[in-house]
N, C-alpha and C. Protein backbone atom coordinates (compact mmCIF):
# COMPACT_ATOMS: atom_id res chain seq x y z
N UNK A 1 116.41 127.28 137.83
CA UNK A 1 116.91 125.95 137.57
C UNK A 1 115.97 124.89 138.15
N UNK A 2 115.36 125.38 139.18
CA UNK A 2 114.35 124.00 140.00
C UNK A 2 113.32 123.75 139.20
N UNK A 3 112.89 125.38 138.88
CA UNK A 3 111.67 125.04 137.40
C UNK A 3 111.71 124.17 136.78
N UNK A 4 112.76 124.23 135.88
CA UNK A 4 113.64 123.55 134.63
C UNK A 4 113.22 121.92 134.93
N UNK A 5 114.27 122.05 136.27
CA UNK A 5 114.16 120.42 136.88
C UNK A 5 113.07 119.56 137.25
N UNK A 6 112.33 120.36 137.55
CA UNK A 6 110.47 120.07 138.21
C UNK A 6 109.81 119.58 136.80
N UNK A 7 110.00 120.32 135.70
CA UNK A 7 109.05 120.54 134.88
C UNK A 7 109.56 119.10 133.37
N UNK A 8 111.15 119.15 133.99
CA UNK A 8 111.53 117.84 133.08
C UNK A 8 111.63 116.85 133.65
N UNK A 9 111.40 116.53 134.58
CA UNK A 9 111.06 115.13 135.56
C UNK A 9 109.13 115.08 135.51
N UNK A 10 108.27 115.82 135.72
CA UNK A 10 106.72 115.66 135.47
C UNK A 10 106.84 114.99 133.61
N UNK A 11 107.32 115.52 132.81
CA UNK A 11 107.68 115.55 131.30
C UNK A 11 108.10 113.99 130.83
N UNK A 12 108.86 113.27 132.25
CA UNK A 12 109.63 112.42 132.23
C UNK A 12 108.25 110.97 132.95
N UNK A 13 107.84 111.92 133.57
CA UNK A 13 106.76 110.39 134.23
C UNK A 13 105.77 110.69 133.24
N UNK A 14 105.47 111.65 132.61
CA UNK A 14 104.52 111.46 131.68
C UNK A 14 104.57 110.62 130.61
N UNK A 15 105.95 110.87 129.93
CA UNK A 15 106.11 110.04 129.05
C UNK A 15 106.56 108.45 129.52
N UNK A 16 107.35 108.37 131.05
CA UNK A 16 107.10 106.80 131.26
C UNK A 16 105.30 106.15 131.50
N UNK A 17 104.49 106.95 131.68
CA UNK A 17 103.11 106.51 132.06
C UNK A 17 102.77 105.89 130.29
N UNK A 18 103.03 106.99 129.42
CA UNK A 18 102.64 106.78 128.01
C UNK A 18 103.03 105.69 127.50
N UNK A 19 104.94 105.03 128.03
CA UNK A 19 105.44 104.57 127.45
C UNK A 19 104.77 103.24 127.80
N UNK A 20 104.06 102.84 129.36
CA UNK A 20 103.94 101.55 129.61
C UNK A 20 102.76 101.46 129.43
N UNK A 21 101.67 102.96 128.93
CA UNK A 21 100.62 102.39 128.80
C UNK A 21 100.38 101.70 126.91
N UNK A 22 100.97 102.02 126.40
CA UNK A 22 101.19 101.37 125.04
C UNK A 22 101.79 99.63 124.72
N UNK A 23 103.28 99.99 126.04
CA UNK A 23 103.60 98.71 126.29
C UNK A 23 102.52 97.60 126.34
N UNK A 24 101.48 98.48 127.75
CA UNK A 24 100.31 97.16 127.89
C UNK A 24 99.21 96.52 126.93
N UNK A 25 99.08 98.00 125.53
CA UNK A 25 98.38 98.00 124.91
C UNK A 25 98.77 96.81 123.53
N UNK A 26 100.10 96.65 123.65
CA UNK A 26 100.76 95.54 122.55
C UNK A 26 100.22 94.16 123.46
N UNK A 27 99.77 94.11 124.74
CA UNK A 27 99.29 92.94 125.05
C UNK A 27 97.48 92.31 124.09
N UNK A 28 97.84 91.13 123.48
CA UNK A 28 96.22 90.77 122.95
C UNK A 28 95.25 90.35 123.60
N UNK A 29 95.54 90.03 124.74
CA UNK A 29 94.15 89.51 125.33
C UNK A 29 94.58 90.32 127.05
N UNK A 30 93.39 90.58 127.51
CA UNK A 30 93.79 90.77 129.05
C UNK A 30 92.23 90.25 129.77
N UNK A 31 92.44 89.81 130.86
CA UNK A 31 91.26 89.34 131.34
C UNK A 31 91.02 90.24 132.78
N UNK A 32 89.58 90.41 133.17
CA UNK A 32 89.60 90.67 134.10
C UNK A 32 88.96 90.03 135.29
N UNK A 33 89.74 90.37 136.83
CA UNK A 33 89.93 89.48 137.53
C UNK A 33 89.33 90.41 138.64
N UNK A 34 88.23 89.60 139.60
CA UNK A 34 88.02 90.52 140.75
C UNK A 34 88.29 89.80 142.18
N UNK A 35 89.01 90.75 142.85
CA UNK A 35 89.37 89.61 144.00
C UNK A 35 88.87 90.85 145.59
N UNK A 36 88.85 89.91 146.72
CA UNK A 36 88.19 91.17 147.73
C UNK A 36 89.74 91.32 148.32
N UNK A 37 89.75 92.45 149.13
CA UNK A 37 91.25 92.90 149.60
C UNK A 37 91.00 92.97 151.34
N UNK A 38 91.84 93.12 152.22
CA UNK A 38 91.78 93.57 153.51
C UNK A 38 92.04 95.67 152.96
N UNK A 39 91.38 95.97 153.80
CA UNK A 39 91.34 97.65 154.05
C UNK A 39 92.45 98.32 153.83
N UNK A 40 93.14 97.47 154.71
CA UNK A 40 94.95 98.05 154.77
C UNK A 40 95.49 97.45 153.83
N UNK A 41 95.50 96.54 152.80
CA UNK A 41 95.94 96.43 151.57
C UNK A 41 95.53 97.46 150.58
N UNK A 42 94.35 97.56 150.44
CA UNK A 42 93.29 98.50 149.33
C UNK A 42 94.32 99.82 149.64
N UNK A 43 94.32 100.08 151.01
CA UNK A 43 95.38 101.61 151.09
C UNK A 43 96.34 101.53 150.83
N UNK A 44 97.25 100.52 150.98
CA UNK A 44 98.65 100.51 150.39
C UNK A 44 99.18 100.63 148.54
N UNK A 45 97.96 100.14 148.40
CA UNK A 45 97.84 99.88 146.60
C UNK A 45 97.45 101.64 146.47
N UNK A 46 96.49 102.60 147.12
CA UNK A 46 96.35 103.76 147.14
C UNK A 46 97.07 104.39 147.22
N UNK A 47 98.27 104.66 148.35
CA UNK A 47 99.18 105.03 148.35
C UNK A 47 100.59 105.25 147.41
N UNK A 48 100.16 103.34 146.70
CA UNK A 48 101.42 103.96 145.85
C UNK A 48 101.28 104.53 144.73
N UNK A 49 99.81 103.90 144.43
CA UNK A 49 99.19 104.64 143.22
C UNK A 49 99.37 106.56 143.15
N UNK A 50 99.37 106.60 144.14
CA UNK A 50 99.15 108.19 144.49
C UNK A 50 100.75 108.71 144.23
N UNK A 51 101.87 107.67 144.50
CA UNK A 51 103.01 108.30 145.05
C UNK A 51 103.87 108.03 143.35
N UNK A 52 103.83 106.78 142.73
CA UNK A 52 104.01 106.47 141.55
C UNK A 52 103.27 107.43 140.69
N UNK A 53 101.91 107.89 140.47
CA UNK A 53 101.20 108.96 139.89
C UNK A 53 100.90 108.21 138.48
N UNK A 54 100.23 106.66 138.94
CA UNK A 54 99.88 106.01 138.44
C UNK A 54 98.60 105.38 138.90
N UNK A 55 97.52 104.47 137.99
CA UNK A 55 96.07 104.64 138.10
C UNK A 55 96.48 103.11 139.31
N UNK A 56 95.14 102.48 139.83
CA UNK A 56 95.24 101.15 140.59
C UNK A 56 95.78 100.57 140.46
N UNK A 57 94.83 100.06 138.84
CA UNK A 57 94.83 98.90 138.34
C UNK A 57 96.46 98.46 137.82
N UNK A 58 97.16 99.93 137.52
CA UNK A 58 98.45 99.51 137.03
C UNK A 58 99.23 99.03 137.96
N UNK A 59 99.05 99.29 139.49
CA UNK A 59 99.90 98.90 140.89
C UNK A 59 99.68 97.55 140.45
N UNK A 60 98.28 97.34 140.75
CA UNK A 60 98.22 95.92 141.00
C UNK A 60 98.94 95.04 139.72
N UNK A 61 98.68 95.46 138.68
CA UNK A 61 99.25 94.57 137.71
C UNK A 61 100.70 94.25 137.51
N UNK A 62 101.86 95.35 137.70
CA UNK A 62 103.18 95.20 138.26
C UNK A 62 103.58 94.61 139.19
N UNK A 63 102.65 94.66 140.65
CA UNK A 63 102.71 94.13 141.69
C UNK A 63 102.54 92.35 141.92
N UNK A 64 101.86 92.19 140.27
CA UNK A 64 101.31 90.99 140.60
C UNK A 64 102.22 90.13 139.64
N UNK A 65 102.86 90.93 138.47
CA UNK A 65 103.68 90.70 137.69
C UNK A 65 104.95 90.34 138.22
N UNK A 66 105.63 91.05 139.04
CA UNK A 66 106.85 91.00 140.07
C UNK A 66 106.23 89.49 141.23
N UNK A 67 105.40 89.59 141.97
CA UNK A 67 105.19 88.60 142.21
C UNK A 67 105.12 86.63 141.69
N UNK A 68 104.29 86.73 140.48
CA UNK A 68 104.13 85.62 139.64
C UNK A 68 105.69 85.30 138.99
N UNK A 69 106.68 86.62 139.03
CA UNK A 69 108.00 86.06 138.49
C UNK A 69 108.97 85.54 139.39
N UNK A 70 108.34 86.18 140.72
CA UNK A 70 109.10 85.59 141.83
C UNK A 70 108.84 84.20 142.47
N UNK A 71 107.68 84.21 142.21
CA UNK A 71 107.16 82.54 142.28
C UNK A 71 107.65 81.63 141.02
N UNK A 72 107.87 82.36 140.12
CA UNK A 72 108.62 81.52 138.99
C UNK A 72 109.81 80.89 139.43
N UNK A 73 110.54 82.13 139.92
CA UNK A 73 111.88 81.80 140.32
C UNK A 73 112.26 80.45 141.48
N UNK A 74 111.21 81.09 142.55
CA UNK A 74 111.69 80.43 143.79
C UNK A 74 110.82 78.46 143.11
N UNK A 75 110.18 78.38 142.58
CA UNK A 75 109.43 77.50 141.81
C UNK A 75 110.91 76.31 141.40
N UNK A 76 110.84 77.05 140.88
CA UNK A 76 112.60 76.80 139.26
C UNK A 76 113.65 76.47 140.47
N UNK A 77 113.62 77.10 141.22
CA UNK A 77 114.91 76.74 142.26
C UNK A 77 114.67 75.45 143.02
N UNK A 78 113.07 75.16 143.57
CA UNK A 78 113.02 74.41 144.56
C UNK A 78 113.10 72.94 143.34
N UNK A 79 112.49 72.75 142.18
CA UNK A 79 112.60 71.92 141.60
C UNK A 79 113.89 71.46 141.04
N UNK A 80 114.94 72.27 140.71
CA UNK A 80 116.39 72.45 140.19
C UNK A 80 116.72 71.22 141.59
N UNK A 81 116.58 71.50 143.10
CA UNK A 81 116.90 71.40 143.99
C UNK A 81 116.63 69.75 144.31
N UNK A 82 115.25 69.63 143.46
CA UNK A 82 114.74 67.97 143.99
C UNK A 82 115.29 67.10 142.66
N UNK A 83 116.26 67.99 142.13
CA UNK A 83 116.56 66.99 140.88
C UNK A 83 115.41 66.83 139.92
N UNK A 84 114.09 67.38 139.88
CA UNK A 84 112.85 67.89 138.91
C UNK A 84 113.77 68.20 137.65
N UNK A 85 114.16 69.85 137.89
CA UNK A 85 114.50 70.62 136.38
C UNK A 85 116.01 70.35 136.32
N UNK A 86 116.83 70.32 135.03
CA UNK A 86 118.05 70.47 134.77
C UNK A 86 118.10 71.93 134.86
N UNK A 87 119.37 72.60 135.26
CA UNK A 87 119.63 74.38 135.14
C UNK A 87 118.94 74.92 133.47
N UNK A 88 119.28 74.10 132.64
CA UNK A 88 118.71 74.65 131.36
C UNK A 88 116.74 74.99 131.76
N UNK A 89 116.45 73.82 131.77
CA UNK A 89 115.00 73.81 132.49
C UNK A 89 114.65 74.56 133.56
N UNK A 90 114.94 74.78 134.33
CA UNK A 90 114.68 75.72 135.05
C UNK A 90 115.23 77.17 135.00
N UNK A 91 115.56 77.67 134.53
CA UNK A 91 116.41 78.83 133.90
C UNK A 91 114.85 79.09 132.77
N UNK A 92 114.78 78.18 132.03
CA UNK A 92 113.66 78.72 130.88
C UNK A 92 112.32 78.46 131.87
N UNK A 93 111.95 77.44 132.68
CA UNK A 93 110.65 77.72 133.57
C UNK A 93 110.44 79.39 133.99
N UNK A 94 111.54 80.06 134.87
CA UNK A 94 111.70 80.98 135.61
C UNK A 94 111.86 82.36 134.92
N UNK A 95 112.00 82.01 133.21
CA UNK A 95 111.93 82.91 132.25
C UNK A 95 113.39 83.80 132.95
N UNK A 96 114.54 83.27 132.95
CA UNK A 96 115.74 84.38 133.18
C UNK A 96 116.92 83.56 132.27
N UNK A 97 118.16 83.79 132.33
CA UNK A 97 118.74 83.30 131.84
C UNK A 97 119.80 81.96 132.68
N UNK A 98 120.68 81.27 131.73
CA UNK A 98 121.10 79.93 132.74
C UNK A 98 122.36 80.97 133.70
N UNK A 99 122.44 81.73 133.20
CA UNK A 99 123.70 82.83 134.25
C UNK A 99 123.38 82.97 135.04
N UNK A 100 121.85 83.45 135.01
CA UNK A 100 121.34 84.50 135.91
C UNK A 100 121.20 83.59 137.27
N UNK A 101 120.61 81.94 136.65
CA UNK A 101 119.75 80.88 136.97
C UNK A 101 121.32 80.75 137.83
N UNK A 102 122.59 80.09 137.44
CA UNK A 102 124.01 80.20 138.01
C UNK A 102 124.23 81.09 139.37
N UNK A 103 123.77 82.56 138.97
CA UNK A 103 124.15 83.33 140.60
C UNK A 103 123.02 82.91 141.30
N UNK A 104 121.79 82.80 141.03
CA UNK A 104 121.19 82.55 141.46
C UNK A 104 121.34 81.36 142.77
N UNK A 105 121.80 80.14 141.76
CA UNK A 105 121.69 78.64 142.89
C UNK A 105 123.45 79.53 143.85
N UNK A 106 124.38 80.22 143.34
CA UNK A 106 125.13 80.89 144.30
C UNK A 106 124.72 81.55 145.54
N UNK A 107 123.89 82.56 145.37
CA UNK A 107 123.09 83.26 146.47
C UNK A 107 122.10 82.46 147.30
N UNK A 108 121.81 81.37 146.80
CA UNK A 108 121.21 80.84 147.77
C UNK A 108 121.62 79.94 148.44
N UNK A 109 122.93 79.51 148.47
CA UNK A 109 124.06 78.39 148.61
C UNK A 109 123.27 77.07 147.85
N UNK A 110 123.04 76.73 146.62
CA UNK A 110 122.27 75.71 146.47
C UNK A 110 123.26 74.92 146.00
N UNK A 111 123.80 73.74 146.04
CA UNK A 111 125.00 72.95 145.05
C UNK A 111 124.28 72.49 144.25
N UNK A 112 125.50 72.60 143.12
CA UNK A 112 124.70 72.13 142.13
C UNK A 112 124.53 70.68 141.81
N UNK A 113 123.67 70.34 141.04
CA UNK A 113 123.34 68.74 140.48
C UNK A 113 123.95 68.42 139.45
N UNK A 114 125.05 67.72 139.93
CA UNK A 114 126.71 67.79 139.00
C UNK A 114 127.33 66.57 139.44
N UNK A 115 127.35 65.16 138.76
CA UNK A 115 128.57 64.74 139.53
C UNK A 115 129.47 64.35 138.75
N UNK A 116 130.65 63.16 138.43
CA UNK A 116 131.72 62.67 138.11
C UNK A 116 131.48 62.22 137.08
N UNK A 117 130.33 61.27 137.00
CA UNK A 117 129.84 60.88 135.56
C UNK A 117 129.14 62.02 134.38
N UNK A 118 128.28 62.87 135.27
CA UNK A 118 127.92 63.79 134.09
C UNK A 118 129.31 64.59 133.45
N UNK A 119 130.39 65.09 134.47
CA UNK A 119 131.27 65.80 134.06
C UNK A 119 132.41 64.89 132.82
N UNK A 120 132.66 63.67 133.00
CA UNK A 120 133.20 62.54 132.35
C UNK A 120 132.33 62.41 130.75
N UNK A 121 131.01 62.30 130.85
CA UNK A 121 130.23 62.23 129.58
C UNK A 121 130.30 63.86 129.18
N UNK A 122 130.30 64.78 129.69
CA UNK A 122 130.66 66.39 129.17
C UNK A 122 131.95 66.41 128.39
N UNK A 123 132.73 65.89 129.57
CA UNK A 123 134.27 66.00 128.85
C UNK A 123 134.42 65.36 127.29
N UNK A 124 133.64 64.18 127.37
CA UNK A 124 134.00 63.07 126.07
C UNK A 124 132.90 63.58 125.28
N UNK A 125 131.84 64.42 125.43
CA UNK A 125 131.03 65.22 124.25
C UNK A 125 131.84 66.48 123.59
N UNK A 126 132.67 66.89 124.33
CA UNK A 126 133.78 67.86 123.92
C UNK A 126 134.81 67.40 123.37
N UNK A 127 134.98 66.29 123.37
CA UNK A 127 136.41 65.80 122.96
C UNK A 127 137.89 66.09 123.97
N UNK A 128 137.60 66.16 125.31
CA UNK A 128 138.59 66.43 126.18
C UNK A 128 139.18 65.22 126.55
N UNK A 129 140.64 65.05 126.32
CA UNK A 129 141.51 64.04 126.37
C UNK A 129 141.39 63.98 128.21
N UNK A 130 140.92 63.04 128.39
CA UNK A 130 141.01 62.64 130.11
C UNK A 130 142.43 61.95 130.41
């Protein structure tokens, strides 16, 4: 049975390696970028490369992908925050949805940019008898 299990989980990263290397391949343009690293970074990117059983370049590009979306986010929030973006606007800056954008300003205790008059001109765009 461990066989079995060993041999359909290797079966299983093979075909996720295949699946994202095609994914990347539907990308049209990719550029390349050279940047210098500290030692103990270069090993950590080794490591996971080794442990994922995936090549560098793909660490870094997920790594940097997850990053640039997290700067999206926290981006979208701090501007939501200075009265910059409306939730619609920042929700599409941060590339997530206005829900998501919703738990979001929740988890971070952010209040929202809402007051008496916008809710009054909402109501009377709806037709709500005040």
């Amino acid at each position: 049975m461990f066989g079995l299990k060993n041999e359909l989980s290797i079966k299983l990263k093979f075909l996720f390696r295949k699946i994202y290397k095609l994914h990347c391949i539907t990308i049209k343009y990719m550029t390349t970028i050279t940047t210098r690293l500290p030692d103990t970074l270069a090993h950590e990117l080794q490591s996971i490369s080794k442990d994922e059983e995936i090549d560098q370049s793909d660490v870094v590009r997920r790594l940097l992908l997850k990053g640039v979306q997290q700067w999206r986010i926290d981006k979208a929030l701090h501007n939501y925050q200075e009265g910059i973006f409306s939730v619609g606007q920042a929700a599409h800056f941060a590339h997530i949805s206005s829900w998501r954008f919703f738990d979001l300003l929740h988890e971070k205790k952010i209040p929202l940019n809402y007051d008496s008059a916008e809710l009054a001109r909402d109501l009377k765009t709806i037709q709500w008898k005040v």
